[in-house]
N, C-alpha and C. Protein backbone atom coordinates (compact mmCIF):
# COMPACT_ATOMS: atom_id res chain seq x y z
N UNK A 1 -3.37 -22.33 -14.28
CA UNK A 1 -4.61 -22.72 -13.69
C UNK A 1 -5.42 -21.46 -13.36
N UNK A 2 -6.53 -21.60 -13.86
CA UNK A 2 -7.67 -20.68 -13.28
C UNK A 2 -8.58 -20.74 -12.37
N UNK A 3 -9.14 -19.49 -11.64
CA UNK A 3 -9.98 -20.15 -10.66
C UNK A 3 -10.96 -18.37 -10.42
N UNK A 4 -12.23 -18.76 -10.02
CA UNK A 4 -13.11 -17.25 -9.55
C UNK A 4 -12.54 -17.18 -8.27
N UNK A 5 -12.43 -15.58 -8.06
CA UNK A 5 -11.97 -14.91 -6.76
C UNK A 5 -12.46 -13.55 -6.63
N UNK A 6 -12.53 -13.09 -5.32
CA UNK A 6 -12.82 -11.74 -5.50
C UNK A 6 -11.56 -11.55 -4.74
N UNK A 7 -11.82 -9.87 -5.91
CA UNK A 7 -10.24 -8.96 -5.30
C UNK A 7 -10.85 -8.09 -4.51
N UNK A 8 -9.70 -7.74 -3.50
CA UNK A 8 -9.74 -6.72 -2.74
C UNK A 8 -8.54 -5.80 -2.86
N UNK A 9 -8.53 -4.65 -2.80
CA UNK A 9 -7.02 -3.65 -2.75
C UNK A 9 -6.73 -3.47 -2.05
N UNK A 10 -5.84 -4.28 -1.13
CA UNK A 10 -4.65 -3.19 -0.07
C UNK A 10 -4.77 -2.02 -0.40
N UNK A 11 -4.68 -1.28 0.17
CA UNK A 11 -4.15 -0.03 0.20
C UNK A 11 -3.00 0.56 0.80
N UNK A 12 -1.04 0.75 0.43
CA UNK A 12 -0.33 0.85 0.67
C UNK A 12 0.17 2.22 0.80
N UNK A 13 0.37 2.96 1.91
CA UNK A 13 0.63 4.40 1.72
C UNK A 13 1.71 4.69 2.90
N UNK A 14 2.46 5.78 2.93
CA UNK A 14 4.10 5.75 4.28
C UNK A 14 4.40 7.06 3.74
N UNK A 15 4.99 7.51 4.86
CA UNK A 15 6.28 8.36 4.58
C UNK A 15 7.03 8.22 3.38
N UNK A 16 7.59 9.13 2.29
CA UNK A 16 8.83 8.87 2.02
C UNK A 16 9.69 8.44 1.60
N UNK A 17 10.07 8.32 3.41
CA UNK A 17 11.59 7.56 3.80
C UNK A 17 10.96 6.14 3.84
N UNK A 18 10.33 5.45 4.18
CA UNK A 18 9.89 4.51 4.24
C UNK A 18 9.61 3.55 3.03
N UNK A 19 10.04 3.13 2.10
CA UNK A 19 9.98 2.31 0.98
C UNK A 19 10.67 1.11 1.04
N UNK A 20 11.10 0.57 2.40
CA UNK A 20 11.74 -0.55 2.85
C UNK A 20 10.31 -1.60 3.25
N UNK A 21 9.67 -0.42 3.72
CA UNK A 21 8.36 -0.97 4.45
C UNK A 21 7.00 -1.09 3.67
N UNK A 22 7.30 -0.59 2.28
CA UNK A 22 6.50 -0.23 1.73
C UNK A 22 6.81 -1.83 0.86
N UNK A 23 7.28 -1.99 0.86
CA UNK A 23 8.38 -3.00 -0.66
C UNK A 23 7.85 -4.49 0.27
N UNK A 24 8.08 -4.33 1.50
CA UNK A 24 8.09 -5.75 2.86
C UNK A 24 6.33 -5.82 2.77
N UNK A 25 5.37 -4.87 2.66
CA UNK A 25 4.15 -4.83 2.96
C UNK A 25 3.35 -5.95 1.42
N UNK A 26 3.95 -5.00 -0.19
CA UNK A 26 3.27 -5.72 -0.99
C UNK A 26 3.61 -7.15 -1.00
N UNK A 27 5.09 -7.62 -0.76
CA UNK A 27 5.83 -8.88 -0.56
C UNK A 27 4.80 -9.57 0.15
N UNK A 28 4.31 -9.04 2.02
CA UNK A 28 3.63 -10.07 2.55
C UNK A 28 2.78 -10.29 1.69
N UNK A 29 1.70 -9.40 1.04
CA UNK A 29 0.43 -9.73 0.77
C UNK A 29 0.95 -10.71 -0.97
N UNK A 30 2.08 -10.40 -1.30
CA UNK A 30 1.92 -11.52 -2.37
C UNK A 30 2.00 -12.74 -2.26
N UNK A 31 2.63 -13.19 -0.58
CA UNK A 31 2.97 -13.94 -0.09
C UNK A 31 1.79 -14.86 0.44
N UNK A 32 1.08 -13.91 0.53
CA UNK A 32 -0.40 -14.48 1.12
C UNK A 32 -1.20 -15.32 -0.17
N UNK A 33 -1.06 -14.18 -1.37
CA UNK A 33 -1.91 -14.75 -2.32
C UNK A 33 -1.91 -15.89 -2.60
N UNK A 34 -0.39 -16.13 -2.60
CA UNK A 34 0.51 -17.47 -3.52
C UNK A 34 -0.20 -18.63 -2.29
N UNK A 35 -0.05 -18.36 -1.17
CA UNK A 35 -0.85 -19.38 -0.28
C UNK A 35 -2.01 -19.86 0.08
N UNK A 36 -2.95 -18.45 -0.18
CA UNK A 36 -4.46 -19.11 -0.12
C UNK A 36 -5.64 -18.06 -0.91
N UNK A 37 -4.85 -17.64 -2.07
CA UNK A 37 -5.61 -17.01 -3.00
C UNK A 37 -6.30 -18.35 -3.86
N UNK A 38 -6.01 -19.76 -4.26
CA UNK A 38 -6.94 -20.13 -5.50
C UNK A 38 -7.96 -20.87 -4.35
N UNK A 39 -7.17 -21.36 -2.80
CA UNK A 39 -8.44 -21.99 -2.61
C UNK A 39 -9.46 -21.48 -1.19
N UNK A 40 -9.35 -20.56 -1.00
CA UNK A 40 -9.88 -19.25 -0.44
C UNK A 40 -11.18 -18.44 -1.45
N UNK A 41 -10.35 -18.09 -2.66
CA UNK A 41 -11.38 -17.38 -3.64
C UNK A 41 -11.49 -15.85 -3.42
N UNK A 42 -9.69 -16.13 -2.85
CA UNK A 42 -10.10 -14.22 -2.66
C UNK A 42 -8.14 -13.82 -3.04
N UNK A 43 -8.02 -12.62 -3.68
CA UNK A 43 -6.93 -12.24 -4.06
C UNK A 43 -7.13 -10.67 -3.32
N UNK A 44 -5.97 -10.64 -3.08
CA UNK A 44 -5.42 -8.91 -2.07
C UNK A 44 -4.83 -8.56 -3.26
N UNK A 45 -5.12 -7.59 -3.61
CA UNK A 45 -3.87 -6.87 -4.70
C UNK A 45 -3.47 -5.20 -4.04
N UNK A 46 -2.29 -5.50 -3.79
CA UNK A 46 -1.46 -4.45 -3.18
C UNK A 46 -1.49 -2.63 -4.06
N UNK A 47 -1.93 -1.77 -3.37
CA UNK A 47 -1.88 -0.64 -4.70
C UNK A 47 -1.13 0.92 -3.67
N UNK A 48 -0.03 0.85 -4.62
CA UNK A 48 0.50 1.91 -3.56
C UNK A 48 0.17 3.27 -3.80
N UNK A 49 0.54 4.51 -3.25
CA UNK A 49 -0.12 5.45 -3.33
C UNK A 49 1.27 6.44 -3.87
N UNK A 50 1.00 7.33 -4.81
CA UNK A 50 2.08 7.79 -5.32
C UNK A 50 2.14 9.23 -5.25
N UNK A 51 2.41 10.16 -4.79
CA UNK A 51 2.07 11.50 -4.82
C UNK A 51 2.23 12.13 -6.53
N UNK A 52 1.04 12.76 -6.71
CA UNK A 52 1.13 13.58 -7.96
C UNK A 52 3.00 14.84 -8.32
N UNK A 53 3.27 14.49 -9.41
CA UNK A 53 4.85 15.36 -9.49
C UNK A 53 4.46 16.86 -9.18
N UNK A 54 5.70 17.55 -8.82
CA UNK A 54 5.45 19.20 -8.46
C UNK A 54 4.41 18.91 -7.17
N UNK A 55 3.78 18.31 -6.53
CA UNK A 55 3.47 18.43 -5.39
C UNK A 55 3.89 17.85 -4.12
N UNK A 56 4.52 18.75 -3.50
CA UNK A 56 4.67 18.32 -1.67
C UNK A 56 3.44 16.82 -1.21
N UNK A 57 4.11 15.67 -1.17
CA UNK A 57 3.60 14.89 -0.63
C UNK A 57 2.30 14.41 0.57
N UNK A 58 3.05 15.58 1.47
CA UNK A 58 3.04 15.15 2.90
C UNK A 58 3.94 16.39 4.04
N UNK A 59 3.14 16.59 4.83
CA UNK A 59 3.33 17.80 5.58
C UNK A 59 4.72 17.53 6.14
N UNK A 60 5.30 18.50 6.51
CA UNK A 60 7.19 18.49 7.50
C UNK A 60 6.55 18.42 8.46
N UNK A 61 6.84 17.00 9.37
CA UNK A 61 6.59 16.78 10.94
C UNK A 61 7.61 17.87 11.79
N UNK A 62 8.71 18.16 11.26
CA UNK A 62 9.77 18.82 11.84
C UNK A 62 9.35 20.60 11.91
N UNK A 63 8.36 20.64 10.92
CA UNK A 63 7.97 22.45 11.04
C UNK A 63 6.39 22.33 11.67
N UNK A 64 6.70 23.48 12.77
CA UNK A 64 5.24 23.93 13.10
C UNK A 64 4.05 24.03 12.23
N UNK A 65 3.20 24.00 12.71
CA UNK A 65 2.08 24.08 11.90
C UNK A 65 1.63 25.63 11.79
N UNK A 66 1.03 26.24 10.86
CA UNK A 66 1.17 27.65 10.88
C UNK A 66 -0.63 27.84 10.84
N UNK A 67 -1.62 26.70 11.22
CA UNK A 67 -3.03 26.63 11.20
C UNK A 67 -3.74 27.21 12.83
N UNK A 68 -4.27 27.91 12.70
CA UNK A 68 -5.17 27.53 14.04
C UNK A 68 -6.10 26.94 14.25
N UNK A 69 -5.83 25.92 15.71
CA UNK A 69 -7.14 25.16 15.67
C UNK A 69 -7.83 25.55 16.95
């Protein structure tokens, strides 16, 4: 079955360590779709954020910061 909708993108982004939460987040929102995406007229599409390879993600909470502010 087909139907018009507008999408919107989640935007999914975490730590890491965190891919438990990351995995539970697109789940809700597919969870949502399946329930009131055809008669709503609106679809969430989940888009996670992936760090580019050879690059450091995300700063060490555990090391000082070596910036002055």
């Amino acid at each position: 079955m087909t139907f018009d909708a507008q999408v919107f993108r989640a935007f999914i982004a975490s730590r890491s360590d965190l891919t438990e939460e990351r995995d539970a987040a697109s789940e809700v929102i597919n969870d949502w779709n399946a329930q009131h995406a055809a008669a709503g007229g609106v679809v969430l599409l989940p888009v996670r954020w992936k760090p580019m390879p050879g690059r450091k993600a995300e700063p060490d909470p555990n090391r000082p910061s070596t910036t002055n502010s």
